[in-house]
C-alpha atoms as a PDB file:
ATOM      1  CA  UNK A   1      12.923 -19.525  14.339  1.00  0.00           C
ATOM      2  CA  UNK A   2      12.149 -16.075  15.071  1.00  0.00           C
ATOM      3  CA  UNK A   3      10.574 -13.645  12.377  1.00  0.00           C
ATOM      4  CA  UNK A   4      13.465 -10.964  10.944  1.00  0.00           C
ATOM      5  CA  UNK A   5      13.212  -7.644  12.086  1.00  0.00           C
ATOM      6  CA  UNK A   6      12.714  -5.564   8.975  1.00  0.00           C
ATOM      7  CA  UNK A   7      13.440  -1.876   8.324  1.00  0.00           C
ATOM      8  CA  UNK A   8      10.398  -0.390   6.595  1.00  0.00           C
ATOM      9  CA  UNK A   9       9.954   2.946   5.453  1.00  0.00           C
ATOM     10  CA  UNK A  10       6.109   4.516   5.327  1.00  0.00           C
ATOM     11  CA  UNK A  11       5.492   7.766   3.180  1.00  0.00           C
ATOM     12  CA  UNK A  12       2.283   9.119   4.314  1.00  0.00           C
ATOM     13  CA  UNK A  13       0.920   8.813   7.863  1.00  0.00           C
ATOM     14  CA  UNK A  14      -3.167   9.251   7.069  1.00  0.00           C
ATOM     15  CA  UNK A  15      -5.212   6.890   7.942  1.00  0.00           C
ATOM     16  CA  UNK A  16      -3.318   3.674   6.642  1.00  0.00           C
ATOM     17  CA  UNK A  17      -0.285   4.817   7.100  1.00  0.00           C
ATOM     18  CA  UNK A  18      -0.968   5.488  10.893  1.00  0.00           C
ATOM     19  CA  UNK A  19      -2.616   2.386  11.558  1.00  0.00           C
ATOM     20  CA  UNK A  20       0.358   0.484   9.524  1.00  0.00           C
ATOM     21  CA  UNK A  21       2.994   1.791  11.731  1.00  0.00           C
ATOM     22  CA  UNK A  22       1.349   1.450  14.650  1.00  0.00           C
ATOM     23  CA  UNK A  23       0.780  -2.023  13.851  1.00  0.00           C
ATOM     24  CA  UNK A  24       4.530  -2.753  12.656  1.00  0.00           C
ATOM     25  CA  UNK A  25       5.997  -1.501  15.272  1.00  0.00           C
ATOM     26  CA  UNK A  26       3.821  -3.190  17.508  1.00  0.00           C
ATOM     27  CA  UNK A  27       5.519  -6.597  15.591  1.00  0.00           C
ATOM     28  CA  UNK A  28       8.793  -5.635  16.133  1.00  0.00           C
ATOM     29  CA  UNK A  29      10.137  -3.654  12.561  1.00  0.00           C
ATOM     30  CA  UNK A  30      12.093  -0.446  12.543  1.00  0.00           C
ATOM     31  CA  UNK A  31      10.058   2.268  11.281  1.00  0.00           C
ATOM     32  CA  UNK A  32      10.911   5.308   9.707  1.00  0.00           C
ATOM     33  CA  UNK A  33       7.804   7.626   9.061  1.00  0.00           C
ATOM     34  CA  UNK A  34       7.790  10.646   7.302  1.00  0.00           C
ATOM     35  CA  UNK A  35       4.697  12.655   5.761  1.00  0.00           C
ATOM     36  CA  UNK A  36       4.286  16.387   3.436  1.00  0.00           C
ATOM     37  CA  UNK A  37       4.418  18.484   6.785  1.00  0.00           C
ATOM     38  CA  UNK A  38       7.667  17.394   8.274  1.00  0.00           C
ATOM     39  CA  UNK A  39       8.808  14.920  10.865  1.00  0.00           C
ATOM     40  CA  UNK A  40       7.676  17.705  13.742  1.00  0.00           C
ATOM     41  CA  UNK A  41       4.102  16.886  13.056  1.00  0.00           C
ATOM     42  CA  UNK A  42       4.679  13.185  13.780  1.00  0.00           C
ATOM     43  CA  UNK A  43       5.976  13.719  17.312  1.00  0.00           C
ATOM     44  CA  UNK A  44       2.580  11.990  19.052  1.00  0.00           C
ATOM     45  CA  UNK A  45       2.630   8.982  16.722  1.00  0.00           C
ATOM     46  CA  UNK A  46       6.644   8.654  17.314  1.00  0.00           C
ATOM     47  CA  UNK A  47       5.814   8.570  20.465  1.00  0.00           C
ATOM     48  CA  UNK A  48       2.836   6.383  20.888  1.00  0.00           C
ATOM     49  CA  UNK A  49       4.744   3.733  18.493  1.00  0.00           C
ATOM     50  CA  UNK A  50       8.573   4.111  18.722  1.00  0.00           C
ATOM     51  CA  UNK A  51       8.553   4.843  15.033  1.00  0.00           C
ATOM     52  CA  UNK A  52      11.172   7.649  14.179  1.00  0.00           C
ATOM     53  CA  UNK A  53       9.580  10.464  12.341  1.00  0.00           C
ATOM     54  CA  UNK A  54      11.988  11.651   9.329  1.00  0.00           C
ATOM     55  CA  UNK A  55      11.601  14.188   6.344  1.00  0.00           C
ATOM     56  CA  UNK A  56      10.288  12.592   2.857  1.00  0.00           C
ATOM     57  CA  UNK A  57      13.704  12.347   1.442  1.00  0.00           C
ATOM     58  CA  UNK A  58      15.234  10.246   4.525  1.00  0.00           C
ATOM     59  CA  UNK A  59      12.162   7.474   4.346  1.00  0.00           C
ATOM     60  CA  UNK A  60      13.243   4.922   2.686  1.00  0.00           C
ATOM     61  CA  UNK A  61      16.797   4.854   3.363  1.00  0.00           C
ATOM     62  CA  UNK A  62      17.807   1.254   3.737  1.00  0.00           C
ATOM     63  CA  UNK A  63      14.238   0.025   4.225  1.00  0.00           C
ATOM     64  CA  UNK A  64      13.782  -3.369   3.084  1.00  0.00           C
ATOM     65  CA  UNK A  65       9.699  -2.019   2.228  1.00  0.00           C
ATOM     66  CA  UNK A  66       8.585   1.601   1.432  1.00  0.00           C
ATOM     67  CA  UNK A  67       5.131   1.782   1.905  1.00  0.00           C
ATOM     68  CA  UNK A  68       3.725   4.745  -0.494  1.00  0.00           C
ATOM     69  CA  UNK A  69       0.093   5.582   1.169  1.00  0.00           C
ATOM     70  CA  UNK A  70      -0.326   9.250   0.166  1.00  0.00           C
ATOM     71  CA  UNK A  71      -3.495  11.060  -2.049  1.00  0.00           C
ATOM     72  CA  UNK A  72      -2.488   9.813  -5.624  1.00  0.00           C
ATOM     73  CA  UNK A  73      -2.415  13.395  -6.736  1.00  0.00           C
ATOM     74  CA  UNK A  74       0.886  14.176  -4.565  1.00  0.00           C
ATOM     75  CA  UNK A  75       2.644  11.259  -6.217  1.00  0.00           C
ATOM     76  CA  UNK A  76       4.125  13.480  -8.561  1.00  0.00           C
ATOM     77  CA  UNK A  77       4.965  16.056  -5.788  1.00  0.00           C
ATOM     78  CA  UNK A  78       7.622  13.241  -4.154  1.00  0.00           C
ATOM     79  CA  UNK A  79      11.658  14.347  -3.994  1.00  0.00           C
ATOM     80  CA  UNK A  80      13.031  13.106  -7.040  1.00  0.00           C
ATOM     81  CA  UNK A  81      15.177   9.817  -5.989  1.00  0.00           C
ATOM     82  CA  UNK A  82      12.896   9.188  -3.160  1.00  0.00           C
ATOM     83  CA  UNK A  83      13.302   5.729  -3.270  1.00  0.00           C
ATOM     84  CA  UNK A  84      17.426   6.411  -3.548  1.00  0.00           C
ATOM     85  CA  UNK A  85      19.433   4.454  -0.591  1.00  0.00           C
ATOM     86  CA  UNK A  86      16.535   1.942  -0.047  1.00  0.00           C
ATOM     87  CA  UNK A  87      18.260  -1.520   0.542  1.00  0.00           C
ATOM     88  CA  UNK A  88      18.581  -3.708  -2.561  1.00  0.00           C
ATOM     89  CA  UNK A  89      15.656  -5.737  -3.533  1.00  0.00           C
ATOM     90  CA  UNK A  90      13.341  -3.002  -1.916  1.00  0.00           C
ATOM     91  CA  UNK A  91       9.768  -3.853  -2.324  1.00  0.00           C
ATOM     92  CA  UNK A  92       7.522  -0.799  -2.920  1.00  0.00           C
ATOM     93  CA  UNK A  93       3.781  -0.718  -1.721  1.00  0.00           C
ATOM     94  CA  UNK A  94       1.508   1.196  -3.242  1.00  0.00           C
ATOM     95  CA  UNK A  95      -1.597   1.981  -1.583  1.00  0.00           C
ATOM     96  CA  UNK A  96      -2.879   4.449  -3.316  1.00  0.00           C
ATOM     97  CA  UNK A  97      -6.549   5.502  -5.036  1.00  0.00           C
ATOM     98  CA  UNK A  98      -7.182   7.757  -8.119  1.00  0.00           C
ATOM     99  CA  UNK A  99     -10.927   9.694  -6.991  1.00  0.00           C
ATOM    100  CA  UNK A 100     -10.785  12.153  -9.340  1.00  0.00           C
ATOM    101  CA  UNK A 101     -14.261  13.197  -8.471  1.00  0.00           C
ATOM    102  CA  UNK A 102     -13.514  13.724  -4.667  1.00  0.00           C
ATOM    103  CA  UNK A 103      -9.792  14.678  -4.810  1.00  0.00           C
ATOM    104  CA  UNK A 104      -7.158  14.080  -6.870  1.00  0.00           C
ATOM    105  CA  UNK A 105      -8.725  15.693 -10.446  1.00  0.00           C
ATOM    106  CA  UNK A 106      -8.107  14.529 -14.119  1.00  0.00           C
ATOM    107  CA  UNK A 107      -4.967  12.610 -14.783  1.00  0.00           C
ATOM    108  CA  UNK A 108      -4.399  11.827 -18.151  1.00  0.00           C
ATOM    109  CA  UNK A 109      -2.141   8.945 -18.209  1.00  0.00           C
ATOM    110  CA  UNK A 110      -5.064   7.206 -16.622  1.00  0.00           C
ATOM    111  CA  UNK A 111      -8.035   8.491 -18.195  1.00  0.00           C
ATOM    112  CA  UNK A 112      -6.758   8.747 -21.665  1.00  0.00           C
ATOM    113  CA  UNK A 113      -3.907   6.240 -21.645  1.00  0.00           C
ATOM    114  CA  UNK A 114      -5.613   3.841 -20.061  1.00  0.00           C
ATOM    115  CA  UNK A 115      -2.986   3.398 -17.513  1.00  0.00           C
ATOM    116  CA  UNK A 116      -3.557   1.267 -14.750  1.00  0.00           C
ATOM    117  CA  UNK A 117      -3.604   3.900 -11.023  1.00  0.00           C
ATOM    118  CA  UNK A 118      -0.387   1.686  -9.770  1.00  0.00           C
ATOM    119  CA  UNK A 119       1.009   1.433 -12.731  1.00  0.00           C
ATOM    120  CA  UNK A 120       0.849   5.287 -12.964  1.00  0.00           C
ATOM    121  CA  UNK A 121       2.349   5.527  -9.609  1.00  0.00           C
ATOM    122  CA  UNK A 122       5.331   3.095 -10.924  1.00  0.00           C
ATOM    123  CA  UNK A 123       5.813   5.341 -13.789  1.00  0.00           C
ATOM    124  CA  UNK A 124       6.507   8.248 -11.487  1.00  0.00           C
ATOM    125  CA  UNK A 125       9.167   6.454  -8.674  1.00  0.00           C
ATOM    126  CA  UNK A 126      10.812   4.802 -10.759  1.00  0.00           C
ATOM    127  CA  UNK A 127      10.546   1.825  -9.315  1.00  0.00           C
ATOM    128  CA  UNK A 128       8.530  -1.547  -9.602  1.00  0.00           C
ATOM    129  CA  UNK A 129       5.346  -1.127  -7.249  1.00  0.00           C
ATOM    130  CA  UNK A 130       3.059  -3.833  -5.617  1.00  0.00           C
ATOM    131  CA  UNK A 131      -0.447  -2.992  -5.169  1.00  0.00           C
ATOM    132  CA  UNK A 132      -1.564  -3.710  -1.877  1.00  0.00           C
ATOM    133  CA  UNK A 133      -4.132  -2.354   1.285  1.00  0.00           C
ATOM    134  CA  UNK A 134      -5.355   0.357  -1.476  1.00  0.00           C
ATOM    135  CA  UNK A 135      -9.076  -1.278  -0.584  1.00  0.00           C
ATOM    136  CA  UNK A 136      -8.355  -2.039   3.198  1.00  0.00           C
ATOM    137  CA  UNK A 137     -10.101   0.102   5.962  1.00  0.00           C
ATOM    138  CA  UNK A 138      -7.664   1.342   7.702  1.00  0.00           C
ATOM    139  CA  UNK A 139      -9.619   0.376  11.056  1.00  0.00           C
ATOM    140  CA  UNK A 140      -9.257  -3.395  10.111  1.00  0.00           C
ATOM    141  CA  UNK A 141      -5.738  -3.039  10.084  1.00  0.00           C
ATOM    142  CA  UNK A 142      -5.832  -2.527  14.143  1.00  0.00           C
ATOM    143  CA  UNK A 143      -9.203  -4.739  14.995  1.00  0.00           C
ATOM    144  CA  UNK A 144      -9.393  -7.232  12.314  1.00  0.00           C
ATOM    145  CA  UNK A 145      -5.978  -8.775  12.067  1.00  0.00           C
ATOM    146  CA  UNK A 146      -6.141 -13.104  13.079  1.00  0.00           C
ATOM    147  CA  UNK A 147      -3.828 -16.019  13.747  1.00  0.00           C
ATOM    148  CA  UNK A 148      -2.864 -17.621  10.648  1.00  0.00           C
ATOM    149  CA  UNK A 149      -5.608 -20.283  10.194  1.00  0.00           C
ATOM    150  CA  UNK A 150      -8.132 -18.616  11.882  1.00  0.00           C
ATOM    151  CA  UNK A 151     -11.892 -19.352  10.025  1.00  0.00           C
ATOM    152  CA  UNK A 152     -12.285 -15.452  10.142  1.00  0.00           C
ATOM    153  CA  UNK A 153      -9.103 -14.466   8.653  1.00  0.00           C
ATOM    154  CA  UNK A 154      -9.585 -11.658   5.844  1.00  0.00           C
ATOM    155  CA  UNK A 155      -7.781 -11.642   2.546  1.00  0.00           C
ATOM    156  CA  UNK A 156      -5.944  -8.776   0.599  1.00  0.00           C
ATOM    157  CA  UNK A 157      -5.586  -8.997  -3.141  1.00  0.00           C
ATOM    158  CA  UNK A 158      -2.214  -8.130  -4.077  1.00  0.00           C
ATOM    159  CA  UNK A 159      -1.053  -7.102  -7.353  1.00  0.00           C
ATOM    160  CA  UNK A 160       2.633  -6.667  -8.798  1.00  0.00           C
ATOM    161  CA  UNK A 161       4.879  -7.917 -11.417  1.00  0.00           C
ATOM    162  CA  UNK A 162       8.172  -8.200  -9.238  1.00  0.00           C
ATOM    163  CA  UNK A 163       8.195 -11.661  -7.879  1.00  0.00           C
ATOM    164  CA  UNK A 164      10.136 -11.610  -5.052  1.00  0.00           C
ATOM    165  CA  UNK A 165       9.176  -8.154  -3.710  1.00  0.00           C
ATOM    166  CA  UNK A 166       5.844  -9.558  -3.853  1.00  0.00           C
ATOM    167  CA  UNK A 167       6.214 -12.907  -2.510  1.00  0.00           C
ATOM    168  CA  UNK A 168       8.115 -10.065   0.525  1.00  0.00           C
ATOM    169  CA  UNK A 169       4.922  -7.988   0.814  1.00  0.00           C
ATOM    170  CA  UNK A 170       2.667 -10.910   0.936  1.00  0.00           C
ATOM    171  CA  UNK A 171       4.572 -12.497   4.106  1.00  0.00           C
ATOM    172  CA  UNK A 172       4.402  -9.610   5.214  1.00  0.00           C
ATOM    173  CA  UNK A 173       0.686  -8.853   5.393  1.00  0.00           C
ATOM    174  CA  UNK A 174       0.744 -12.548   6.847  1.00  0.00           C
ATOM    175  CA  UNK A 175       2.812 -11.520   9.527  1.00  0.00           C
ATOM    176  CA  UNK A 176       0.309  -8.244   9.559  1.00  0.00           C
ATOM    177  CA  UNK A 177      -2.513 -10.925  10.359  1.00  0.00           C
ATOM    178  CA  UNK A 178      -4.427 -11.505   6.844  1.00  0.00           C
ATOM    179  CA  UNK A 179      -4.109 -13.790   4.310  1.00  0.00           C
ATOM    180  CA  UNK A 180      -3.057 -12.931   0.432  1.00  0.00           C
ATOM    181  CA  UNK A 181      -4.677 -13.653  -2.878  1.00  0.00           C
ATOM    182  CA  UNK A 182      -2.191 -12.942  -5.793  1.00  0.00           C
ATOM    183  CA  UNK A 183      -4.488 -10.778  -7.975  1.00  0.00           C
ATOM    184  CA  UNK A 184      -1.553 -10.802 -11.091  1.00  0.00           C
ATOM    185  CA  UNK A 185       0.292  -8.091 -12.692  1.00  0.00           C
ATOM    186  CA  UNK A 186       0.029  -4.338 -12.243  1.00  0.00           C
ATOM    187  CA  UNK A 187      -1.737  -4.613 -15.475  1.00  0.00           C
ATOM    188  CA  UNK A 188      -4.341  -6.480 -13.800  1.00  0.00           C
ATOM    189  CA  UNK A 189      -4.573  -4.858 -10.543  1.00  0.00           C
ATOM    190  CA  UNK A 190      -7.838  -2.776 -12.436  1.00  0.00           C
ATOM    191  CA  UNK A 191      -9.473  -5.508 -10.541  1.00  0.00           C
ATOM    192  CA  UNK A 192      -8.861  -4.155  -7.236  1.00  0.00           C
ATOM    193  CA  UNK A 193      -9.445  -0.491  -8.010  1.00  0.00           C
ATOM    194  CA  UNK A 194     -12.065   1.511  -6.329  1.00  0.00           C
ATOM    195  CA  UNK A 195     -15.665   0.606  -7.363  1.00  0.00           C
ATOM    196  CA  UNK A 196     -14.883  -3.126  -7.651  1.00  0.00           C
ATOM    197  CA  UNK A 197     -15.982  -5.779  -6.217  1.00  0.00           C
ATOM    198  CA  UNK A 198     -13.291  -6.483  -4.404  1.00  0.00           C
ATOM    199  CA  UNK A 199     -12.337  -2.772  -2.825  1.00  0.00           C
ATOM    200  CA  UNK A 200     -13.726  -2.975   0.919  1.00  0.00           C
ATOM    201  CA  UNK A 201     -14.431  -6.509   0.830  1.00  0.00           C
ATOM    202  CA  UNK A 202     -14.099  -8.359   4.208  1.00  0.00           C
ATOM    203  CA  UNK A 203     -14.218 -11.815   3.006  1.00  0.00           C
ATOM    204  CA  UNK A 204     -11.604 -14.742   3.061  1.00  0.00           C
ATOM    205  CA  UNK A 205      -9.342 -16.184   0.196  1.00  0.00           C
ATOM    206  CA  UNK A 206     -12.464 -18.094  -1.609  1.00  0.00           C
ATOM    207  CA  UNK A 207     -14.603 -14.460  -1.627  1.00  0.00           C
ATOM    208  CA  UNK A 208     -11.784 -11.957  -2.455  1.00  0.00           C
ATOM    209  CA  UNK A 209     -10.558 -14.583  -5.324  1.00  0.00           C
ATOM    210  CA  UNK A 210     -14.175 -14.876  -6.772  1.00  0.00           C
ATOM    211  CA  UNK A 211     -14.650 -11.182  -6.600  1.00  0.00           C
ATOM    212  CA  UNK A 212     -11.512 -10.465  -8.687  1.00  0.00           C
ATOM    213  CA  UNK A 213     -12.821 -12.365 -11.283  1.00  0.00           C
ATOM    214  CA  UNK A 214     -15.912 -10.795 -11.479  1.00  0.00           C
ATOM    215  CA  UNK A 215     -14.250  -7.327 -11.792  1.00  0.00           C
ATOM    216  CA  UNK A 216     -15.367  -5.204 -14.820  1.00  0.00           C
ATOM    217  CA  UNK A 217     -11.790  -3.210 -16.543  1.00  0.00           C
ATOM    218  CA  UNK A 218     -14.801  -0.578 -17.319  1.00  0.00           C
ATOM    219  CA  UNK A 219     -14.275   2.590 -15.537  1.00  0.00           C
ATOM    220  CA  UNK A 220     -18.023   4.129 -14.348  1.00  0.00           C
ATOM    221  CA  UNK A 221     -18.919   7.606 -15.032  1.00  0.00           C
ATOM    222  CA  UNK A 222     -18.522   8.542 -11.074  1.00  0.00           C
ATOM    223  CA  UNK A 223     -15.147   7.272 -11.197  1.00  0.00           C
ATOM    224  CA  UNK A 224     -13.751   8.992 -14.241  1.00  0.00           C
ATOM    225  CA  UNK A 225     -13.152  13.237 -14.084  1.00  0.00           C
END
């Protein structure tokens, strides 16, 4: 049986979002990539990958996935409805990082309500999110994907409280190459936040499952604005 062709929409084309596209068109999806600048920036990585560039508000139309990789701080920025005319059952990716140090500043709903980052980000679309590649390099993505079964194979924790759209994104970062650990609820995906043990981590399912459980929910001075 052949794999399903999926359409998948990516928001963001840094670093992740680049090497995502790149690497799901390379499987076979139809992807629609848009970023803040407009689709006429993404001309060279349309045409490297087959992707089709479009503006923010045209990404996730009937996409099966929207993959959200943008600086956390520009999550608020987003067209209102920009999930609007994704297909039903959509499931939402968020990749995303709070640094308020390095980038994004002081957000409140994290600092002071104690808000989970994705959970943040959920609050803002509007839509269920699953937590996933926010502690990938974005190198590995292109060099480090295996065969299932392979003794080298990394593991990505992936956090989410929609079932189905995560049991989606998790076949889908199989099909990417890696295997999955199920790191819980959005509540719980603290554990894969920068600073963890987990975020970076190169390891299989036995290393990234024992360093989720060794996660601390306290938030270190560096990490807070």
């Amino acid at each position: 049986m052949g794999r399903s062709v999926m359409k998948i929409g990516i928001i963001g084309a840094g670093n992740i979002g680049g090497n995502l596209t790149r690497r799901l068109t390379a499987l076979g999806h139809e992807v629609a990539v848009a970023n803040s600048r407009g689709p006429h920036t993404l001309t060279a990585l349309a045409e490297e990958t087959g992707a089709t560039p479009v503006p923010v508000e045209e990404a996730a139309r009937g996409a099966e996935v929207v993959v959200v990789t943008i600086p956390l701080k520009a999550i608020p920025d987003l067209p209102k409805g920009v999930l609007d005319g994704a297909a039903d059952g959509v499931a939402v990716i968020d990749t995303g990082n709070y640094y308020p140090k390095q980038r994004d500043g002081r957000i409140a709903g994290i600092e002071d309500e104690g808000l989970t980052e994705s959970r943040w980000t959920e609050q803002h679309l509007g839509h269920p999110v699953i937590k996933a590649f926010n502690g990938t390099y974005a190198q590995d993505i292109l060099d480090r994907h295996r065969p299932s079964g392979a003794p080298d194979r990394q593991a990505l924790p992936v956090a989410g409280d929609d079932e189905a759209a995560k049991a989606k994104v998790r076949a889908l970062i199989d099909e990417l190459g890696f295997d999955t650990v199920d790191a819980g609820g959005l509540d719980d995906s603290w554990r894969q936040q920068p600073d963890t043990p987990v975020y970076g981590l190169r390891e299989g399912v036995d290393g990234v499952t024992k360093a989720l459980a060794e996660a601390s929910p306290e938030r270190k001075p560096e990490f807070r604005a």
